[in-house]
Protein backbone atom coordinates (compact mmCIF):
# COMPACT_ATOMS: atom_id res chain seq x y z
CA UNK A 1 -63.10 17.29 -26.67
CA UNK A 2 -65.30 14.61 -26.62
CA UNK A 3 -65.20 11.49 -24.06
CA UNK A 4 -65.67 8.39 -25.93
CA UNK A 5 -65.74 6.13 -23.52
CA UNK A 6 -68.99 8.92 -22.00
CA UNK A 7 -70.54 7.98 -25.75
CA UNK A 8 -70.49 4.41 -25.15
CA UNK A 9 -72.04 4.52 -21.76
CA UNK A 10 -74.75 6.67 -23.19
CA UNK A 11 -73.68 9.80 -22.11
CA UNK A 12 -76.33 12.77 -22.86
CA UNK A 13 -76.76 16.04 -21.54
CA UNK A 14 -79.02 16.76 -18.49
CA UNK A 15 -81.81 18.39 -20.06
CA UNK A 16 -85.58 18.09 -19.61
CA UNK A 17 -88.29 18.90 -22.27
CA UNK A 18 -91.34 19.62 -20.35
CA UNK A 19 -89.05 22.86 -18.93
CA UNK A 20 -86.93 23.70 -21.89
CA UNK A 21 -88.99 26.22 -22.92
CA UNK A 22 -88.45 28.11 -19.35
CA UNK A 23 -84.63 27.89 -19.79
CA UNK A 24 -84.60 31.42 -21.42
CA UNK A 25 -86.57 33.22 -17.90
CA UNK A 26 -84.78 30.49 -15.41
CA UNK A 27 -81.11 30.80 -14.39
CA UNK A 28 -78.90 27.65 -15.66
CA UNK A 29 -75.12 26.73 -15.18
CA UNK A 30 -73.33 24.44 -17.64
CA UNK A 31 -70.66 22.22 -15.92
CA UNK A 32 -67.89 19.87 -17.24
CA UNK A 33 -67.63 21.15 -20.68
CA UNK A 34 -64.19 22.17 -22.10
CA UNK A 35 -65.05 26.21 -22.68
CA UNK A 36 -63.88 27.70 -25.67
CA UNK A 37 -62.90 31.26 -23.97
CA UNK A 38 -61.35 34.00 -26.13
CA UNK A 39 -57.97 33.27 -24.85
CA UNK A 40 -58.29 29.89 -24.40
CA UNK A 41 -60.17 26.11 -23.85
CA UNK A 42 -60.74 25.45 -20.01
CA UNK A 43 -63.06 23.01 -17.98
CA UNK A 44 -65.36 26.40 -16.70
CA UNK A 45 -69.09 26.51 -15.65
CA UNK A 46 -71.31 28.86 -17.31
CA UNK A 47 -73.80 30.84 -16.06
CA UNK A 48 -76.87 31.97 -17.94
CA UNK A 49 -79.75 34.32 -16.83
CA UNK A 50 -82.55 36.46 -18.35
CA UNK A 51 -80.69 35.42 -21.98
CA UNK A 52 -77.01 36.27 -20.95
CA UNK A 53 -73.94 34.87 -19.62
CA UNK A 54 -73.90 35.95 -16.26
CA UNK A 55 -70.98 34.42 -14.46
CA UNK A 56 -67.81 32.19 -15.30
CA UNK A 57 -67.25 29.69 -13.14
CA UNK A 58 -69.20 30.73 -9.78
CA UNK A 59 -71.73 29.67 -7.80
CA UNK A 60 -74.66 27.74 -8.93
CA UNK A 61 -76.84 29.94 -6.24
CA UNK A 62 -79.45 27.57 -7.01
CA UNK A 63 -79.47 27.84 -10.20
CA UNK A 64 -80.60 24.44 -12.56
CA UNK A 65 -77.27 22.28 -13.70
CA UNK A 66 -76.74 20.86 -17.41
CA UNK A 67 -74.28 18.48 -17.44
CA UNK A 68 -71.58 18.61 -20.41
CA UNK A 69 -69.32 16.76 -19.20
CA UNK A 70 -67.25 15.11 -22.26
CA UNK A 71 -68.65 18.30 -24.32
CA UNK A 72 -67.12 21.20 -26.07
CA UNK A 73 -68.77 24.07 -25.14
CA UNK A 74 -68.51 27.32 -27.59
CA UNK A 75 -69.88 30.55 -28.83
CA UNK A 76 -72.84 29.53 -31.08
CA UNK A 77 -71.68 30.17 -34.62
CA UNK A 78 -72.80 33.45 -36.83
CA UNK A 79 -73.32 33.26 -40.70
CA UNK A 80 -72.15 36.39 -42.46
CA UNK A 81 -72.95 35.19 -45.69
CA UNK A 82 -75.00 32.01 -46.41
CA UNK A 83 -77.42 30.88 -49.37
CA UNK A 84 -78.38 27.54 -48.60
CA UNK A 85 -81.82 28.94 -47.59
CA UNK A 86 -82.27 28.83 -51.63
CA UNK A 87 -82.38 25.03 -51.80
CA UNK A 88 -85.29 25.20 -49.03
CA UNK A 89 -87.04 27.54 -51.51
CA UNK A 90 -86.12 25.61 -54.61
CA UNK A 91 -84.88 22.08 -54.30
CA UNK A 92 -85.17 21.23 -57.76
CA UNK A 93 -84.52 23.61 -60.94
CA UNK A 94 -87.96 25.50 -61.29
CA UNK A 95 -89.73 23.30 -58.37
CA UNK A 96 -91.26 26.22 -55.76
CA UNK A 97 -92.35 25.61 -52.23
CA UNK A 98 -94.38 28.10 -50.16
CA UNK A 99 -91.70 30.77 -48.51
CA UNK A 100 -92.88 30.36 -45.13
CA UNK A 101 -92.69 26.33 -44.93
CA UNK A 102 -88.94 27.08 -46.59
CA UNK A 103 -87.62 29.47 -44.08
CA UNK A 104 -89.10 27.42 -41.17
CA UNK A 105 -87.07 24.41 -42.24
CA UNK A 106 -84.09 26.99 -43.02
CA UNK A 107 -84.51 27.73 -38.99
CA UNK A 108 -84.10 24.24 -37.96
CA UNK A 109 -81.09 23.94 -39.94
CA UNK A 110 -79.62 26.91 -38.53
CA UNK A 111 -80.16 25.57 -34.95
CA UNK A 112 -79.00 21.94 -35.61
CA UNK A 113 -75.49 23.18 -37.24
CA UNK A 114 -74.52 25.28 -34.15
CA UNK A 115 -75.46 28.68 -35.87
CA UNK A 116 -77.78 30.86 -33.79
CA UNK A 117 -77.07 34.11 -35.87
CA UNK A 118 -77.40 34.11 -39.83
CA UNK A 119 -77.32 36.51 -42.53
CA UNK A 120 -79.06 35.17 -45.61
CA UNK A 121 -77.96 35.78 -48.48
CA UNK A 122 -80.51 37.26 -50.08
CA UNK A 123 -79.56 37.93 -54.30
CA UNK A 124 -81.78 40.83 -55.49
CA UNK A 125 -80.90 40.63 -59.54
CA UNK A 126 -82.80 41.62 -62.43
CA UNK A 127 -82.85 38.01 -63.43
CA UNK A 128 -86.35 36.78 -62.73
CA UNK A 129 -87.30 33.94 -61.11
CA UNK A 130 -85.36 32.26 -57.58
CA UNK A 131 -83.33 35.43 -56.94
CA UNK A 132 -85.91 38.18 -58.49
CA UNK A 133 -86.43 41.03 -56.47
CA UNK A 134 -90.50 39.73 -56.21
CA UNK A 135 -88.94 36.91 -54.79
CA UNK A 136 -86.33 38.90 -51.95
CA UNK A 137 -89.37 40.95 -51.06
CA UNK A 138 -91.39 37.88 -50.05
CA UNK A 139 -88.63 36.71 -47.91
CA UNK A 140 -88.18 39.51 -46.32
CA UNK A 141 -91.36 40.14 -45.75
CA UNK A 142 -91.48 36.23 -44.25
CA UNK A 143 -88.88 36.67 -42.41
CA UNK A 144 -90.49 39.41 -40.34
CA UNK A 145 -93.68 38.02 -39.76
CA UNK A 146 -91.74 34.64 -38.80
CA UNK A 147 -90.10 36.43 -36.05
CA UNK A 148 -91.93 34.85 -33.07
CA UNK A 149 -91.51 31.27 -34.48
CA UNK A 150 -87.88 31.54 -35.68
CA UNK A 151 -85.26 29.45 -32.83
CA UNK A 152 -81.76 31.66 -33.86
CA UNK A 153 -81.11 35.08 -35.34
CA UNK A 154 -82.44 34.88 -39.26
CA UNK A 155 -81.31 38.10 -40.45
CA UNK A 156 -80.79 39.51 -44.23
CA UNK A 157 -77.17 40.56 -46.48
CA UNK A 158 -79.06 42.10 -49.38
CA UNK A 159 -76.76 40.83 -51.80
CA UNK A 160 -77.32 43.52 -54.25
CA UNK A 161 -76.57 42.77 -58.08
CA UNK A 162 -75.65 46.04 -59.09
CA UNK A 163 -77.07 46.35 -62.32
CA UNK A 164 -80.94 45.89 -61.12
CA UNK A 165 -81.70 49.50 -59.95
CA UNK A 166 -85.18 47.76 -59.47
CA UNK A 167 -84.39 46.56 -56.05
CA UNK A 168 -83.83 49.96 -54.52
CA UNK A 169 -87.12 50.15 -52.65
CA UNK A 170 -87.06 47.10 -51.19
CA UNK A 171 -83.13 48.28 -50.39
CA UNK A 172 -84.43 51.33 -48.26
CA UNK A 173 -87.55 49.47 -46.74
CA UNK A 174 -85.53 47.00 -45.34
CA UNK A 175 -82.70 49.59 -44.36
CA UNK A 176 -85.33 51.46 -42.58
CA UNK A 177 -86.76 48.24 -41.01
CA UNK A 178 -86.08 47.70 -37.02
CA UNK A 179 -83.45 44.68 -37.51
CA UNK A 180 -80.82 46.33 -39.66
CA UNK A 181 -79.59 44.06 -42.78
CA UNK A 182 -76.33 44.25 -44.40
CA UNK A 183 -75.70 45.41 -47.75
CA UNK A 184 -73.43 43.47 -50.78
CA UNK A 185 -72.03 44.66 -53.66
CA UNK A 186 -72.47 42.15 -56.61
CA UNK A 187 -71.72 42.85 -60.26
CA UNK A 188 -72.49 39.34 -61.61
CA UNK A 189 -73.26 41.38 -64.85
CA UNK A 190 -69.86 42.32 -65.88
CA UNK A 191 -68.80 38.94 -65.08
CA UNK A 192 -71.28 37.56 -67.22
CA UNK A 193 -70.02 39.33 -69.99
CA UNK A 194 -66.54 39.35 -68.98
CA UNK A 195 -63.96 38.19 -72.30
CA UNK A 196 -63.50 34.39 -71.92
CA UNK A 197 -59.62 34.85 -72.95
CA UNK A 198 -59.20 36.75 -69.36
CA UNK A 199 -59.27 34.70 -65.91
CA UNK A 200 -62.62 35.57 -63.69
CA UNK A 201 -59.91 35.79 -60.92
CA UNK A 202 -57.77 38.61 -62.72
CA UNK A 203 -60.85 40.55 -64.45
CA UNK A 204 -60.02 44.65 -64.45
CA UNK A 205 -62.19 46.87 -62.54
CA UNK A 206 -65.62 46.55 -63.10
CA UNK A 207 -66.29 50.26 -63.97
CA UNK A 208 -62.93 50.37 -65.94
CA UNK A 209 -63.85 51.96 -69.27
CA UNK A 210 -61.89 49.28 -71.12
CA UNK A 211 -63.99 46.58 -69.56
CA UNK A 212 -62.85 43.49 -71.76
CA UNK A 213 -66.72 43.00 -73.13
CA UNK A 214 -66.98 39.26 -75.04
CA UNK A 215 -68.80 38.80 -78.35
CA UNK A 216 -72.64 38.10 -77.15
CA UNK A 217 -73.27 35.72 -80.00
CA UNK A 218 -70.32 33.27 -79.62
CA UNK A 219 -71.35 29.95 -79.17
CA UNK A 220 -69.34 29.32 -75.99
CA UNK A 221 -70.83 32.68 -74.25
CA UNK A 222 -74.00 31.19 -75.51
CA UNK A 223 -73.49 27.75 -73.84
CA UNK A 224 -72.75 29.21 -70.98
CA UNK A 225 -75.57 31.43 -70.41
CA UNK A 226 -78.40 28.30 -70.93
CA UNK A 227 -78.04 27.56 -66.86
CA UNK A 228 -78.70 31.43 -66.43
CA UNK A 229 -81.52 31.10 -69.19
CA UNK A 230 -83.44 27.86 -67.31
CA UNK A 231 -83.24 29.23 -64.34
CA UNK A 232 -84.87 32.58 -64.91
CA UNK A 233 -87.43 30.66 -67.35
CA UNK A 234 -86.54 32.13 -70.66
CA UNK A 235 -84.70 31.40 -73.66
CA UNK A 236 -81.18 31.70 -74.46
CA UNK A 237 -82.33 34.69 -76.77
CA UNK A 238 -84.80 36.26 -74.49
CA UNK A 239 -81.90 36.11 -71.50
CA UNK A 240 -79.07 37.66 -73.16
CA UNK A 241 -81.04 40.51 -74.66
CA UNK A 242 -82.47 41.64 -71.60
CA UNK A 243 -78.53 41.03 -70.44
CA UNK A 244 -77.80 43.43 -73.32
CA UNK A 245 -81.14 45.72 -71.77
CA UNK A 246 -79.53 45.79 -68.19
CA UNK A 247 -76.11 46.32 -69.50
CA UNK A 248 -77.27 50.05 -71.22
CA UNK A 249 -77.27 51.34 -67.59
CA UNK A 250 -73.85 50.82 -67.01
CA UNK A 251 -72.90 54.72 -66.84
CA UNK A 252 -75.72 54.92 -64.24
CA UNK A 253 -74.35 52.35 -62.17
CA UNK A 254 -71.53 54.05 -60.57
CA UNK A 255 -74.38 57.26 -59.31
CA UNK A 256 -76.95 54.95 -58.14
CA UNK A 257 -74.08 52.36 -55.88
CA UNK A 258 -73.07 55.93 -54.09
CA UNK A 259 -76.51 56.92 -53.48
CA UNK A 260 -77.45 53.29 -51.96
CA UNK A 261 -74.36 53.39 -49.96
CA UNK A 262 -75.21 56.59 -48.61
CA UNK A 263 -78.41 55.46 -47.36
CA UNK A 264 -76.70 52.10 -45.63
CA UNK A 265 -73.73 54.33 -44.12
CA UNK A 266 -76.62 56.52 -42.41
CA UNK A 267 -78.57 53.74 -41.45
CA UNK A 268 -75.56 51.93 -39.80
CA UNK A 269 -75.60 48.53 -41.83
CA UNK A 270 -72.39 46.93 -42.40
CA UNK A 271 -71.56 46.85 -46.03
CA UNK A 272 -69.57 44.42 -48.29
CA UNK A 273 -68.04 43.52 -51.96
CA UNK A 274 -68.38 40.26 -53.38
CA UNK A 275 -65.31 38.62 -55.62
CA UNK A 276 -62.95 41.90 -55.43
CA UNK A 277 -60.26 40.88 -58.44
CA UNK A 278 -58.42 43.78 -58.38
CA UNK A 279 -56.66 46.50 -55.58
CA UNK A 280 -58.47 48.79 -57.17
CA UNK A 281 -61.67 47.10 -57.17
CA UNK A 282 -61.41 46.81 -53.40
CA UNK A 283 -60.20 50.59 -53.08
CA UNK A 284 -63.42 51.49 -54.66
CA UNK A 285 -65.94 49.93 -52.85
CA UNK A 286 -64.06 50.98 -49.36
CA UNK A 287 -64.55 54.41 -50.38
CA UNK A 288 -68.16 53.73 -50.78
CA UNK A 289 -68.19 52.38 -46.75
CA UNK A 290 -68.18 49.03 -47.38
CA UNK A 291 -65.02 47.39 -44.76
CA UNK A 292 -65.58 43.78 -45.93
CA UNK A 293 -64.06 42.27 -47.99
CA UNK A 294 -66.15 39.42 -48.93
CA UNK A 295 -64.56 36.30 -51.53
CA UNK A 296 -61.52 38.45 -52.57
CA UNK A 297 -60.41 36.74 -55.33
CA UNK A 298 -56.65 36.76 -55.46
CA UNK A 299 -53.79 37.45 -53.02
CA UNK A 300 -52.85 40.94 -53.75
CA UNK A 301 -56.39 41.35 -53.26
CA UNK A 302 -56.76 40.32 -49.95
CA UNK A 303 -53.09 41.54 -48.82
CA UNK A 304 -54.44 45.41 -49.89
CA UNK A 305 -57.66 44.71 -47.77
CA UNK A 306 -55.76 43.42 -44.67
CA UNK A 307 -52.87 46.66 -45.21
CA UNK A 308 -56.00 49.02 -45.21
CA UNK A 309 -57.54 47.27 -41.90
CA UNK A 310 -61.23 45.57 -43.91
CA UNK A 311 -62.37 42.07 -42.55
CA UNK A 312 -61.79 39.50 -44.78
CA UNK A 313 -64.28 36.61 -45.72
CA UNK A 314 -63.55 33.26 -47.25
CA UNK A 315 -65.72 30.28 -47.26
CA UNK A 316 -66.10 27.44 -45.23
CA UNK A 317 -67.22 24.90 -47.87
CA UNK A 318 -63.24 26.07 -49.23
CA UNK A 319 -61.32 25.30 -46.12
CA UNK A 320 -63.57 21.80 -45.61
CA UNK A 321 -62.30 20.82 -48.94
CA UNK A 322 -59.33 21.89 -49.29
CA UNK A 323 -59.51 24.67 -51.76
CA UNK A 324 -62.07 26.42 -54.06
CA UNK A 325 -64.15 24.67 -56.53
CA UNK A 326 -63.33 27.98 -59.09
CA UNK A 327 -59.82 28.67 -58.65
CA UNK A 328 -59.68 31.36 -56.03
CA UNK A 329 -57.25 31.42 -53.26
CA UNK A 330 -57.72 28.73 -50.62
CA UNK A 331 -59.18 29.47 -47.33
CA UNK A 332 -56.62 27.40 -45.37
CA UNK A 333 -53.75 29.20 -46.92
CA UNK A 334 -55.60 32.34 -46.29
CA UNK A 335 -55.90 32.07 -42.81
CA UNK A 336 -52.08 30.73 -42.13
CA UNK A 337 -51.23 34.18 -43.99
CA UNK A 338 -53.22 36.29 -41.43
CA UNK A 339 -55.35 37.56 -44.96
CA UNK A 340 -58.79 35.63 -43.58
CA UNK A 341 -60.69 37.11 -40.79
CA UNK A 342 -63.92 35.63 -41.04
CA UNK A 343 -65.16 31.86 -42.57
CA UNK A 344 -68.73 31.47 -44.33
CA UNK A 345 -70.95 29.26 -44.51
CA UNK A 346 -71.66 29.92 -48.01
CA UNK A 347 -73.88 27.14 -49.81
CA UNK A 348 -73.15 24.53 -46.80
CA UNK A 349 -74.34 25.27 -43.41
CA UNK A 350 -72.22 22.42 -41.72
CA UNK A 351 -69.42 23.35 -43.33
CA UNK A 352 -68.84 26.39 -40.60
CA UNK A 353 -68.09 23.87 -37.86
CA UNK A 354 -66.23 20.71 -40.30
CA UNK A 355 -63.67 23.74 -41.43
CA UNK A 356 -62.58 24.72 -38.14
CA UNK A 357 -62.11 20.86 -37.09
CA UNK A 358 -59.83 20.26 -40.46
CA UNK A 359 -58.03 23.44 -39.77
CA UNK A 360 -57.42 22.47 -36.64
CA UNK A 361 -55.76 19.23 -37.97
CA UNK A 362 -54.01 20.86 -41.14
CA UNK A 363 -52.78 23.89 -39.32
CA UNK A 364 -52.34 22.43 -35.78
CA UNK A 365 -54.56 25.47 -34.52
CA UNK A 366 -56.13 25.03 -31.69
CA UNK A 367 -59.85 26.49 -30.73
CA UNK A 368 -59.22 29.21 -29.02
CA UNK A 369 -57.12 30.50 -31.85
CA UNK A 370 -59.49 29.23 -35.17
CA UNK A 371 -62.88 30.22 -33.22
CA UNK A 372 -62.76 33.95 -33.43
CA UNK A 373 -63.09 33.19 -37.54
CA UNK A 374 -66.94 31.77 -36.68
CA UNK A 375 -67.85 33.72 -34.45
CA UNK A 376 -66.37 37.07 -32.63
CA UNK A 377 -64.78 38.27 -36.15
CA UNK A 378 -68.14 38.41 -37.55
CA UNK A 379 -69.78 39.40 -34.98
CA UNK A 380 -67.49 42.40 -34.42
CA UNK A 381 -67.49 43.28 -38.82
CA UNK A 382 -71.36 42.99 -38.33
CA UNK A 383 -71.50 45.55 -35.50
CA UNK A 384 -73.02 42.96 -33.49
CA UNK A 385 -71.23 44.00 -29.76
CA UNK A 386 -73.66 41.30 -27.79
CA UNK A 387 -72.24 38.25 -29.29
CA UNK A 388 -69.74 36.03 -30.43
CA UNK A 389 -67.57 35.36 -26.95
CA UNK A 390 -68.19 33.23 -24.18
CA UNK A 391 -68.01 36.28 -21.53
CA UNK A 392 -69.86 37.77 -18.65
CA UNK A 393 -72.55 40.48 -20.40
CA UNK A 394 -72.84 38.23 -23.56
CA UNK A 395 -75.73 37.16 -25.06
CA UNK A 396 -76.09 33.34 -24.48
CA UNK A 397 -75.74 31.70 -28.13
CA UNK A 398 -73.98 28.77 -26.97
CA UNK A 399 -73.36 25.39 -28.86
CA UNK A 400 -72.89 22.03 -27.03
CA UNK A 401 -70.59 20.04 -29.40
CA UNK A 402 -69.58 16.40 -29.54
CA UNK A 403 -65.84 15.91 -30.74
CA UNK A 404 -64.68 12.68 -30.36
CA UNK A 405 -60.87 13.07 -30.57
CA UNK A 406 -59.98 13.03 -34.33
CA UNK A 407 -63.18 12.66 -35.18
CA UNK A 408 -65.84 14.59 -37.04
CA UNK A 409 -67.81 17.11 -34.33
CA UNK A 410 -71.51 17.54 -34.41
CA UNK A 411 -73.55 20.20 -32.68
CA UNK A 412 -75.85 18.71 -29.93
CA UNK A 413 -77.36 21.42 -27.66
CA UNK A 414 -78.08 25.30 -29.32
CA UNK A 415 -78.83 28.22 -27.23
CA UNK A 416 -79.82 31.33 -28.85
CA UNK A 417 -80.07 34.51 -25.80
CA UNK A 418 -80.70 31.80 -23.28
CA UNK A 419 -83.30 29.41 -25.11
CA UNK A 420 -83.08 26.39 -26.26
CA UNK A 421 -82.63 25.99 -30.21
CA UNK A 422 -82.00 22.57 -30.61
CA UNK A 423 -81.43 19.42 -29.21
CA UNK A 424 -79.99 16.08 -30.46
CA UNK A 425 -78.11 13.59 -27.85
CA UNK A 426 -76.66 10.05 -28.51
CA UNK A 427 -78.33 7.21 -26.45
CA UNK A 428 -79.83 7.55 -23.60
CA UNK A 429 -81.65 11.35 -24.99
CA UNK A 430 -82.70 14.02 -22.66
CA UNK A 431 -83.37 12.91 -19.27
């Protein structure tokens, strides 16, 4: 934890700018943090060469010295599911700004929360507009020829809605692309036309043939498709029938999700369903390949995922406050039940670090034991073996925190394989 009697001397890292951008190709050892291991928090130097850990607590062999003393050092956070990106894209309803200059600033964010590996959630829907397959092509595309200039890991989920069989070449180009994405399941469209006398959390199957289907001109179904409506840019009318157009390929659906998944499973991406509400739900889309469960949506849910061995994802913006803003199970009880593997940033990059300090105060938890949920546990349901541990033969995504004791903990330094990220001291800066 944090020293704050270090913070009011003006305590900052040991760090110079004109040679950051060496730190990646020139061996450094970090000293006087407390280490978040995988077994446990202890005052250990670490070594970093070439973009890996190299050595716990040996020799400096000449190596250059960061100071973290008063620090928390950790494994730099990974994202298995986050959407915030959208805001850089659109930060008011309808109000574009160029996909490059939005994924840049995406980046910084990234770095500055800790996170050094993110999957973005990427929506490909028939919907036009912010989450239009036009619009997931040009990020992807972005995203590529970013590369170079990108600080951490931006990678893509392809959040697949289901329904829009549109997407399915951008699905394989990207599947056949060299940094391999993951693919969601989403059926947003049978929730959109779900009954409104039967609980979103409790819904039957998706595919179940007696699909409780609401009356499309009620005024409340109405009402509640105008957000839907503005932000695709059409009209109440002009949304709901192409809702009633996309709906007409609902016997198709099943076919086309086996044939997609088929594809992934060869291709090695890790695959996922979004807002399981039923054992059966979850059953299905395991037989298709995908072992996440992703936002299960009850508790019998997410006990039949953790009986049949799937990773488990709840969000982070949940366990920060305290529960879910639409009634599904809370993250904190979640986790204290053994039924949460993995926490997501969701619509809130901070909120990956805040949860894990208030579930360290709510469930008296201590690092070693919460960390694994930000960072080896997706790393290992993301088939990402280089990552997520503080341990010789890692890759060095590393996050330099200040915690003041009972206090709210900020990232400070980010390493992603070996160079520096970001950067942000209290007084007294980089010297």
């Amino acid at each position: 934890m944090y020293n704050n009697s270090a913070a009011q001397k003006g305590h900052s890292v040991a760090l110079d700018m004109k040679t950051d951008s060496r730190l990646a190709d020139q061996p450094f050892v970090i000293e006087g943090a407390d280490v978040v291991l995988p077994d446990r928090v202890a005052r250990v130097s670490v070594r970093v060469e070439a973009g890996q850990i190299t050595d716990i607590d040996g020799a400096r062999h000449g190596a250059r010295v960061i100071n973290g003393a008063g620090l928390t050092l950790a494994p730099a956070l990974i994202d298995i599911h986050g959407d915030a990106f959208e805001r850089q894209l659109m930060p008011r309803q309808g109000v574009f700004f160029p996909t490059e200059s939005a994924l840049l600033e995406t980046d910084r964010q990234l770095a500055s929360n800790g996170i050094a590996t993110a999957y973005h959630a990427l929506t490909l829907s028939w919907e036009p507009g912010l989450r239009s397959v036009m619009q997931g092509r040009a990020i992807v595309e972005a995203l590529a020829a970013l590369g170079p200039r990108l600080r951490v890991d931006n990678r893509v989920q392809l959040r697949w809605e289901t329904y829009c069989f549109e997407a399915l070449d951008l699905i394989s180009d990207a599947l056949a692309g060299p940094q391999t994405p993951a693919l969601a399941f989403n059926d947003h469209t049978s929730m959109a036309l779900l009954d409104a006398s039967v609980p979103l959390q409790n819904r039957p199957f998706d595919h179940d043939p007696a699909f409780p289907v609401t009356d499309l001109t009620a005024p409340r179904f109405l009402e509640k498709m105008k957000p839907r409506a503005k932000r695709s840019h059409l009209s109440v009318e002009d949304y709901v029938a192409l809702l009633q157009d996309v709906w007409a390929r609902r016997s198709e659906v099943p076919g086309v999700m086996a044939r997609v998944a088929q594809t992934a499973a060869k291709r090695g991406a890790p695959m996922l369903s979004h807002d399981d509400s039923q054992v059966e739900t979850r059953s299905y889309y395991r037989a298709l390949g995908a072992g996440i469960s992703e936002f299960p949506m009850n508790v019998a849910v997410a006990q039949a995922a953790r009986a049949a061995g799937d990773f488990i994802v709840f969000g982070a913006p949940n366990a920060l406050r305290g529960g879910s803003h639409i009634g599904s199970p809370g993250s904190a009880d979640m986790i204290s039940a053994g039924l949460c593997d993995i926490l997501a940033s969701d619509y809130y990059y901070p909120a990956l670090l805040l949860a894990i300090a208030r579930l360290q105060k709510d469930l008296g938890w201590g690092l070693a034991q919460l960390w694994p949920l930000v960072a080896q546990n997706p790393a290992r349901a993301l088939g990402l073996t280089d990552r997520g541990v503080i341990a010789q033969g890692q890759r060095a995504d590393l996050v330099l925190i200040e915690w003041p004791e009972g206090g709210t903990p900020v990232a400070r330094v980010t390493w992603a394989a070996g160079a520096l990220a970001y950067a942000a001291l209290p007084s007294g800066g980089l010297v």
